[in-house]
PDB file of N, CA and C in Angstrom:
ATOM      1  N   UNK A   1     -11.184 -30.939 109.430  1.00  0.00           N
ATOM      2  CA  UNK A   1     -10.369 -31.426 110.517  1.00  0.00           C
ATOM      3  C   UNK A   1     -10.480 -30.438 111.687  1.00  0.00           C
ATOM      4  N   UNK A   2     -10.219 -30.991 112.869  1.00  0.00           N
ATOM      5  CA  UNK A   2     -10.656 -29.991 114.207  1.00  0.00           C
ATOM      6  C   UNK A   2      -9.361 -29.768 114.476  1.00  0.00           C
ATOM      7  N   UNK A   3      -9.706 -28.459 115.315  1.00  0.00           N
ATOM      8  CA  UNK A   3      -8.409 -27.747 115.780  1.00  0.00           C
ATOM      9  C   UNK A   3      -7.246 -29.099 117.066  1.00  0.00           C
ATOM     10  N   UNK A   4      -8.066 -29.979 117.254  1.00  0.00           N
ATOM     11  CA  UNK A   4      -7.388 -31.069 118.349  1.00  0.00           C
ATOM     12  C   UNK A   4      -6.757 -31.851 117.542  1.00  0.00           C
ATOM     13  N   UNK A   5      -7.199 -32.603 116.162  1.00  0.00           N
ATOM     14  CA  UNK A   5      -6.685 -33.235 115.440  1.00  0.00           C
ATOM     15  C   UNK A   5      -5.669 -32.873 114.885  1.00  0.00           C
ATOM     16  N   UNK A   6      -5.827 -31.016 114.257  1.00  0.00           N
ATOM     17  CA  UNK A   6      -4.496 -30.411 113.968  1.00  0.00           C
ATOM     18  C   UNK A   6      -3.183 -30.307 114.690  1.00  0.00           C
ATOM     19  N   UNK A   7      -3.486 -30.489 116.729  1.00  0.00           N
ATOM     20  CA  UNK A   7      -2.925 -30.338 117.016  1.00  0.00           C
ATOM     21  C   UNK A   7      -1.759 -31.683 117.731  1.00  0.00           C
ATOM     22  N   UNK A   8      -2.866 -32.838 117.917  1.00  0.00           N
ATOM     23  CA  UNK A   8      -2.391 -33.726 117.540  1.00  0.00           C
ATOM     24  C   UNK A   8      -1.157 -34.063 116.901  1.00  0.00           C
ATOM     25  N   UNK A   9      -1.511 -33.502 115.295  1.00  0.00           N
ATOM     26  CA  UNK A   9      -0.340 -34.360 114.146  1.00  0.00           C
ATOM     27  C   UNK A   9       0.602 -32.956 113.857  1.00  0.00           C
ATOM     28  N   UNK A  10       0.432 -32.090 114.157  1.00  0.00           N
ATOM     29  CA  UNK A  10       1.579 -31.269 114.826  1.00  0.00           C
ATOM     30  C   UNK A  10       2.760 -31.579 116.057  1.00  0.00           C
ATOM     31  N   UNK A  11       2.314 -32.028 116.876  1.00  0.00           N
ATOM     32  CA  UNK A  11       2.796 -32.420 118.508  1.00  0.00           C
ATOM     33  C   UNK A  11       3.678 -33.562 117.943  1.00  0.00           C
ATOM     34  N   UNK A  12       3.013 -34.300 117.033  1.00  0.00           N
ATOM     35  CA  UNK A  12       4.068 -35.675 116.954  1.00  0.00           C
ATOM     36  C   UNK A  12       4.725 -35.820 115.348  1.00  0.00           C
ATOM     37  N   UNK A  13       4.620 -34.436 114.404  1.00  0.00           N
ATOM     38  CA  UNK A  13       5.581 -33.567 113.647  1.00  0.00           C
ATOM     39  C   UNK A  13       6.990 -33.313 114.395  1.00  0.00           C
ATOM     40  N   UNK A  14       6.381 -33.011 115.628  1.00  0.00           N
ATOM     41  CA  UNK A  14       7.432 -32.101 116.407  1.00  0.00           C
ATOM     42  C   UNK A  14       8.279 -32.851 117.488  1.00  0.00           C
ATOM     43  N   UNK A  15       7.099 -33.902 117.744  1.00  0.00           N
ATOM     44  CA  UNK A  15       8.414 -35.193 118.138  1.00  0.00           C
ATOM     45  C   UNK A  15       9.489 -35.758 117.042  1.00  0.00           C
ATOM     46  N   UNK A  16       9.075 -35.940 116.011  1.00  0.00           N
ATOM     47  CA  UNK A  16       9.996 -37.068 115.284  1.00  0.00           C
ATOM     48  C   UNK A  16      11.218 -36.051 115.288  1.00  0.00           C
ATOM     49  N   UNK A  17      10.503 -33.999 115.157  1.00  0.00           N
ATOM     50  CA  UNK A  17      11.988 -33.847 114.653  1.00  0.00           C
ATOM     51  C   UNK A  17      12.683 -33.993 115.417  1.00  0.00           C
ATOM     52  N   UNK A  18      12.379 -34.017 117.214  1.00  0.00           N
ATOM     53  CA  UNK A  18      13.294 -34.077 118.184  1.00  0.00           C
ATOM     54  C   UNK A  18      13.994 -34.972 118.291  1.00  0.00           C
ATOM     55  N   UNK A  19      13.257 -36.399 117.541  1.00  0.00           N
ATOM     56  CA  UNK A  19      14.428 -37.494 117.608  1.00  0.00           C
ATOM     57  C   UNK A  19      15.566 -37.221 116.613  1.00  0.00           C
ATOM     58  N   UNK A  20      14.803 -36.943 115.452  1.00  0.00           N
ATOM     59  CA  UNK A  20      15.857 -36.722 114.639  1.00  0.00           C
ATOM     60  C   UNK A  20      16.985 -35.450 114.885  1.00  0.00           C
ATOM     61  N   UNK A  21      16.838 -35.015 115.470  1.00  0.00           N
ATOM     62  CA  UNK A  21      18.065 -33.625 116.090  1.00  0.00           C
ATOM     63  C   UNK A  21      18.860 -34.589 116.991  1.00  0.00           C
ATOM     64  N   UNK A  22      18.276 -35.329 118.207  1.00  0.00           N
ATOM     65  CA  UNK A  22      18.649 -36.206 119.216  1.00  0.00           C
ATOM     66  C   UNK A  22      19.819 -37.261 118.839  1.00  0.00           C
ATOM     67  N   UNK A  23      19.583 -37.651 117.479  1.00  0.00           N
ATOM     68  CA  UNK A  23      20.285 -38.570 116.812  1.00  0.00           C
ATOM     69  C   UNK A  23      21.260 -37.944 116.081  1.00  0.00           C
ATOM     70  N   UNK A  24      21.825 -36.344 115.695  1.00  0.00           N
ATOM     71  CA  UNK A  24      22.465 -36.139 115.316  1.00  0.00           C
ATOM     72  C   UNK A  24      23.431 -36.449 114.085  1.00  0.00           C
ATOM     73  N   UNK A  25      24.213 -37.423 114.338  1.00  0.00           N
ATOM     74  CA  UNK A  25      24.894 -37.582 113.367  1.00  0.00           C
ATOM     75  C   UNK A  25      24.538 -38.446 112.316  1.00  0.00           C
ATOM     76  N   UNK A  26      24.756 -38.305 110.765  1.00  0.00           N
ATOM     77  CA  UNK A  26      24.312 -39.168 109.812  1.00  0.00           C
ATOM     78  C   UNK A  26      24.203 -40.981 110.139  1.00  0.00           C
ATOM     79  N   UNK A  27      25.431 -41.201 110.137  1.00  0.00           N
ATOM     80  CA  UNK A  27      25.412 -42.372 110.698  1.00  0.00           C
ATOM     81  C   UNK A  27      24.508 -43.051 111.529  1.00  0.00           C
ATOM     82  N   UNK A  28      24.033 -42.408 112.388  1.00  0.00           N
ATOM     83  CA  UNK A  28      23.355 -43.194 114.049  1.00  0.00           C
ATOM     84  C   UNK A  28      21.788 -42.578 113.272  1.00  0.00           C
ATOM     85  N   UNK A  29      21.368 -41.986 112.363  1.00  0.00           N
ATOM     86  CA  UNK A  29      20.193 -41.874 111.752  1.00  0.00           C
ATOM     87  C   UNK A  29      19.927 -43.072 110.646  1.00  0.00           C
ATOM     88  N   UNK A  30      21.408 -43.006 109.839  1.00  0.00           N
ATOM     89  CA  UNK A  30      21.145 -44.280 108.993  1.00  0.00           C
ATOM     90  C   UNK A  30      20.883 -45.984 109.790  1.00  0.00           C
ATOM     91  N   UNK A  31      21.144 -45.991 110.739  1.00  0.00           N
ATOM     92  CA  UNK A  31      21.159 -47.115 111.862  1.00  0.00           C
ATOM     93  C   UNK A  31      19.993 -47.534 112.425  1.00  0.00           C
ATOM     94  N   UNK A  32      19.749 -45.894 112.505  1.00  0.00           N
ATOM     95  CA  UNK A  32      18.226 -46.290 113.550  1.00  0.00           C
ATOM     96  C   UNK A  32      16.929 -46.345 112.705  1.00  0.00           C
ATOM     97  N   UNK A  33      16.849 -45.738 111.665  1.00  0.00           N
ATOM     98  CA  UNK A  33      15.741 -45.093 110.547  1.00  0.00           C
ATOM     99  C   UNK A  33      15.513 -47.172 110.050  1.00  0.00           C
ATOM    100  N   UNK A  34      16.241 -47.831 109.584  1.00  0.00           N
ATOM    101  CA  UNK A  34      16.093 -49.316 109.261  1.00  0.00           C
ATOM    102  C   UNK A  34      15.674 -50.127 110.570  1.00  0.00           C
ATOM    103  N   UNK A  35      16.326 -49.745 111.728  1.00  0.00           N
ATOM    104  CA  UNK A  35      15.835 -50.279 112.757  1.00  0.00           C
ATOM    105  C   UNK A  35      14.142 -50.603 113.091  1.00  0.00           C
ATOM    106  N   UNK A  36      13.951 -49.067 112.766  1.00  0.00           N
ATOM    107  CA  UNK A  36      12.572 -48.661 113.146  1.00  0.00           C
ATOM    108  C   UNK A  36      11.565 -49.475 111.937  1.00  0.00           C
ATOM    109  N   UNK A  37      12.263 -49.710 110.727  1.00  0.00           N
ATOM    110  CA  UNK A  37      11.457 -50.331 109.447  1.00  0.00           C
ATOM    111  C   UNK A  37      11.576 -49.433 108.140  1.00  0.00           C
ATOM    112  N   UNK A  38      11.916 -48.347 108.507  1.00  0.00           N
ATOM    113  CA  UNK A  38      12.411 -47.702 107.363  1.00  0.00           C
ATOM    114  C   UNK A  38      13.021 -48.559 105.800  1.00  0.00           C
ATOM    115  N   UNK A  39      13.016 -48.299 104.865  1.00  0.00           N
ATOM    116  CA  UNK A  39      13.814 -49.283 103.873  1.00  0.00           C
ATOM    117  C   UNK A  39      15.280 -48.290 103.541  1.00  0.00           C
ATOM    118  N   UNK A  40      16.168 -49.136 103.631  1.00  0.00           N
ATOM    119  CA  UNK A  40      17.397 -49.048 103.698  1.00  0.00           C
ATOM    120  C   UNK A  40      17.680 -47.864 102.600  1.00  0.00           C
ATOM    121  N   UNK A  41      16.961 -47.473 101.638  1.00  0.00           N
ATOM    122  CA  UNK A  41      17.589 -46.889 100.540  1.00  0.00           C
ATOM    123  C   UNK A  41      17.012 -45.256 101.585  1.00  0.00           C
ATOM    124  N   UNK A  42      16.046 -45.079 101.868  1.00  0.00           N
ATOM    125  CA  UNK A  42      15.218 -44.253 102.729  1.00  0.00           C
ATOM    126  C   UNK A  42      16.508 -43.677 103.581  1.00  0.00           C
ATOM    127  N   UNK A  43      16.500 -44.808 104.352  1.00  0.00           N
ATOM    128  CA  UNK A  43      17.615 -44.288 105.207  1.00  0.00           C
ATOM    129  C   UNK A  43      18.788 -43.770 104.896  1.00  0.00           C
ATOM    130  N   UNK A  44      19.257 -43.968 103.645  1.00  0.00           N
ATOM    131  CA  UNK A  44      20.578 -43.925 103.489  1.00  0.00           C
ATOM    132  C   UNK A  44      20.453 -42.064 102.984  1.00  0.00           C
ATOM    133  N   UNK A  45      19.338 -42.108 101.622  1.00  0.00           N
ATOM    134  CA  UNK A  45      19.083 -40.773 101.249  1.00  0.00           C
ATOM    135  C   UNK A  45      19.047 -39.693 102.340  1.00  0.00           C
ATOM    136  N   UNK A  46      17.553 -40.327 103.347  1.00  0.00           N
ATOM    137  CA  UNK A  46      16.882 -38.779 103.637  1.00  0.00           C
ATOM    138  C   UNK A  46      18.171 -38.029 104.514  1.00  0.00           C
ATOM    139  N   UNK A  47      19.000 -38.510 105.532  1.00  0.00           N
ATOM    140  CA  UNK A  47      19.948 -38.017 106.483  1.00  0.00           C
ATOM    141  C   UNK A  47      20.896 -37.025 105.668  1.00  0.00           C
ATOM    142  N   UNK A  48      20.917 -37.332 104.331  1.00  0.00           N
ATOM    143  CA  UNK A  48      22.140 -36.273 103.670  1.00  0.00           C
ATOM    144  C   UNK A  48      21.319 -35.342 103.234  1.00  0.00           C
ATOM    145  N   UNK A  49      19.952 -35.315 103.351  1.00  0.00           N
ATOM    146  CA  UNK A  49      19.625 -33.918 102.441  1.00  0.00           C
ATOM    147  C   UNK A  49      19.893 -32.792 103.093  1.00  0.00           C
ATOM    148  N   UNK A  50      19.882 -31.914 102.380  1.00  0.00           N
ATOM    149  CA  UNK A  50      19.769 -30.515 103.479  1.00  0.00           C
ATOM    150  C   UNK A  50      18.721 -29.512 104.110  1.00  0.00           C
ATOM    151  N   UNK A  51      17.945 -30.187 103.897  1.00  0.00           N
ATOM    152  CA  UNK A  51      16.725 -29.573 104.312  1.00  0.00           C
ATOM    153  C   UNK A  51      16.808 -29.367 105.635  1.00  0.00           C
ATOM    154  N   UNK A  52      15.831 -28.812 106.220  1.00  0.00           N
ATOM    155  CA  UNK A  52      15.296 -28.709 107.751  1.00  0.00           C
ATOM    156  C   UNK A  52      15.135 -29.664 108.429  1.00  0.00           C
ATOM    157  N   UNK A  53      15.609 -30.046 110.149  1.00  0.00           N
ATOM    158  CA  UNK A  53      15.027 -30.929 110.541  1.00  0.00           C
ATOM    159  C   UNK A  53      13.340 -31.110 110.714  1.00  0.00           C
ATOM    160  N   UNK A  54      13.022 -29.753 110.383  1.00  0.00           N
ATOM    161  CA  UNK A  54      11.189 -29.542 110.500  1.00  0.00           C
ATOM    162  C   UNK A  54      10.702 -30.446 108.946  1.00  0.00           C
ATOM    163  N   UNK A  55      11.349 -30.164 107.889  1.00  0.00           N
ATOM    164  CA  UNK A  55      11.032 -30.524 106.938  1.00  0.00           C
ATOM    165  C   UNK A  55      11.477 -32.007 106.981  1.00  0.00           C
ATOM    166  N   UNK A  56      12.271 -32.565 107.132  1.00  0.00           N
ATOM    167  CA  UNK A  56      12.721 -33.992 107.074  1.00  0.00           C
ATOM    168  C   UNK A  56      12.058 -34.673 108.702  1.00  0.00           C
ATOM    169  N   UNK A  57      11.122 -34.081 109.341  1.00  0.00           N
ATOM    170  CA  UNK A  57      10.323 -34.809 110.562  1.00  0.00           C
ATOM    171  C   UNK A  57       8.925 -35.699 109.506  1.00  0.00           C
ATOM    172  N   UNK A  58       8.898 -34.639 108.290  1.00  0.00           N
ATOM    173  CA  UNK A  58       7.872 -34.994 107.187  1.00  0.00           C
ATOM    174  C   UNK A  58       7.881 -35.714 106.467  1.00  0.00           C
ATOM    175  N   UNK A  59       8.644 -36.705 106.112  1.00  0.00           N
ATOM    176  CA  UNK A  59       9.416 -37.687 105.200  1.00  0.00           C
ATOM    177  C   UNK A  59       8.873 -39.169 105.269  1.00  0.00           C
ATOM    178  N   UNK A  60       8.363 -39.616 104.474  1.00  0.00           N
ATOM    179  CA  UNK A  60       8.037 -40.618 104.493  1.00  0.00           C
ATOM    180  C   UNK A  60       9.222 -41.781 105.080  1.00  0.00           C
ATOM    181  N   UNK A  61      10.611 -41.518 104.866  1.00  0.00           N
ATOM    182  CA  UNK A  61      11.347 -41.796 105.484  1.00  0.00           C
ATOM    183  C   UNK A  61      11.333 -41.938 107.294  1.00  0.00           C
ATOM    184  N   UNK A  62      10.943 -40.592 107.385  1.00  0.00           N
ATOM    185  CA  UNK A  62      10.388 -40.599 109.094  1.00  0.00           C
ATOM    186  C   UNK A  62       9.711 -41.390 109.519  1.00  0.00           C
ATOM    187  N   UNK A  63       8.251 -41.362 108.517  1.00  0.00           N
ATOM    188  CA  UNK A  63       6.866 -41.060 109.390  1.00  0.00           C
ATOM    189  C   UNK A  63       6.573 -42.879 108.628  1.00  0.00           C
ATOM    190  N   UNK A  64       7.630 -43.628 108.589  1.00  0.00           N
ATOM    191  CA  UNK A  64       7.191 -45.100 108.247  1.00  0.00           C
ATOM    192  C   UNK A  64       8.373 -45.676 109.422  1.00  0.00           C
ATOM    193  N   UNK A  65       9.099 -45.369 109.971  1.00  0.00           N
ATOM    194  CA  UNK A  65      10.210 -45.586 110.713  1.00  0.00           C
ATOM    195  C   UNK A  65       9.749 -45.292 112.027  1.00  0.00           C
ATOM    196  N   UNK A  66       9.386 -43.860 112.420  1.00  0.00           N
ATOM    197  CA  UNK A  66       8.684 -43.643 113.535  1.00  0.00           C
ATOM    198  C   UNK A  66       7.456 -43.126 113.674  1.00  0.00           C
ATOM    199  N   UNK A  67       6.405 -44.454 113.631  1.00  0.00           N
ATOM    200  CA  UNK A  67       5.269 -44.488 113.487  1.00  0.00           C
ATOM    201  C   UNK A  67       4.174 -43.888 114.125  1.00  0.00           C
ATOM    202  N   UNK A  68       3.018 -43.685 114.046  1.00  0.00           N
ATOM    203  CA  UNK A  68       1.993 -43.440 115.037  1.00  0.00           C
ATOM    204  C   UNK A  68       2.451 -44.368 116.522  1.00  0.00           C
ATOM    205  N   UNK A  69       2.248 -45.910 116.580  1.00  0.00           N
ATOM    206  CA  UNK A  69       2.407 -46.966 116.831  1.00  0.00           C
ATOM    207  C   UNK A  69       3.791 -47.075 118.122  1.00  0.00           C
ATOM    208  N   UNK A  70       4.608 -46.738 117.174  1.00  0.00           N
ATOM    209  CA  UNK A  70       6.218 -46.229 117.959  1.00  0.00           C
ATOM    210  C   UNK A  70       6.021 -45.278 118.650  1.00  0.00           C
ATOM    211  N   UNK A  71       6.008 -44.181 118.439  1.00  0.00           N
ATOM    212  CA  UNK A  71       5.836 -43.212 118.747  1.00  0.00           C
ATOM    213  C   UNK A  71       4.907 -43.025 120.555  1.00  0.00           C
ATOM    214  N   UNK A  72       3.825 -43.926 120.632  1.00  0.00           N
ATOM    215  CA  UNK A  72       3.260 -44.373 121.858  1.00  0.00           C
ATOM    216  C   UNK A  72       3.587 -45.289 122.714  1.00  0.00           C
ATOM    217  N   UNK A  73       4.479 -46.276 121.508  1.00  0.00           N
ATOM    218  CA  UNK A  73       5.488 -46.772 122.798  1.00  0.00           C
ATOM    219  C   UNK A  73       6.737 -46.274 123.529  1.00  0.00           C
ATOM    220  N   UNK A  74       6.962 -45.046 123.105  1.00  0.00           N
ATOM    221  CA  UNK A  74       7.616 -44.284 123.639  1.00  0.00           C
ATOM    222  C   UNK A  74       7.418 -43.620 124.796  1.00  0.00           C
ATOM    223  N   UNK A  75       5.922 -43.380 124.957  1.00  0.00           N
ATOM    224  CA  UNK A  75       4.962 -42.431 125.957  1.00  0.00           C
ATOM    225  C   UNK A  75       4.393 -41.610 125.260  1.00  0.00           C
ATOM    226  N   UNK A  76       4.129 -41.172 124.224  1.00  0.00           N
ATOM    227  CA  UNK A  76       3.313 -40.375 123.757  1.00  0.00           C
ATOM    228  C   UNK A  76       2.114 -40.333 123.974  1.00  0.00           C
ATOM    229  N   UNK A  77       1.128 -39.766 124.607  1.00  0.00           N
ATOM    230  CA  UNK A  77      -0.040 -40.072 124.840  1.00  0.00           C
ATOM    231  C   UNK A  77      -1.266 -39.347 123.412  1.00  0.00           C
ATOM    232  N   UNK A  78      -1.978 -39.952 122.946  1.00  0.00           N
ATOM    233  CA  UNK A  78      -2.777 -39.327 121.903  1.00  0.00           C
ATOM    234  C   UNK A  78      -3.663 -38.149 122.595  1.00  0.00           C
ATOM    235  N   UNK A  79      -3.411 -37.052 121.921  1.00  0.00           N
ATOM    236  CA  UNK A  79      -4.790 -36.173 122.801  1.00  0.00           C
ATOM    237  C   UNK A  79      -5.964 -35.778 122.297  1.00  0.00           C
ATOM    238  N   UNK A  80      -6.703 -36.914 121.405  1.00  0.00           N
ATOM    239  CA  UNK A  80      -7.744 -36.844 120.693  1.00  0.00           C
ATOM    240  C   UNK A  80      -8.353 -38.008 121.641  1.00  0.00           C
ATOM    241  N   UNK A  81      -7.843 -38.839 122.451  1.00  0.00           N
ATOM    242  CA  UNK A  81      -8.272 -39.902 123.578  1.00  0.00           C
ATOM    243  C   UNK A  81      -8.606 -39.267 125.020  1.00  0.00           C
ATOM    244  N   UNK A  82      -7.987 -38.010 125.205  1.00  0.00           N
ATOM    245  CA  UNK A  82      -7.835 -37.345 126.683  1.00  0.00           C
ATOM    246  C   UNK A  82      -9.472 -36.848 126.555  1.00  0.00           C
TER     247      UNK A  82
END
């Protein structure tokens, strides 16, 4: 893997956790995580663990909720395209 690709899926590691900090409280994570497509049991678990928001940006919980896909409709621009 190239150092652009690494940096890539780092950059948007480091988005999800910002949403997930952004969203704060359990609740408005369990809300939005199903919104996004998450499955409900996903949602309900990952928000109570105690882990890191760095570590829970990693979660299949996350990273099926806020997708590659999502994630660019947000504005994210890919920088393996630049």
């Amino acid at each position: 893997m190239d150092a652009i690709s690494e940096l890539d899926q780092w950059l948007r590691r480091r988005i999800r956790m910002c949403y997930w900090k952004q969203w704060r409280r359990t609740r408005t994570k369990v809300r939005n995580l199903p919104a996004l497509g998450t499955s409900r049991r996903h949602a309900i678990l990952t928000p109570l663990s105690s882990k890191s928001c760095r570590h829970l940006s990693q979660t299949p919980a996350t990273q099926s909720g806020m997708t590659n896909e999502w994630l660019k409709s947000q504005g994210l621009i890919d920088i393996r395209t630049m």
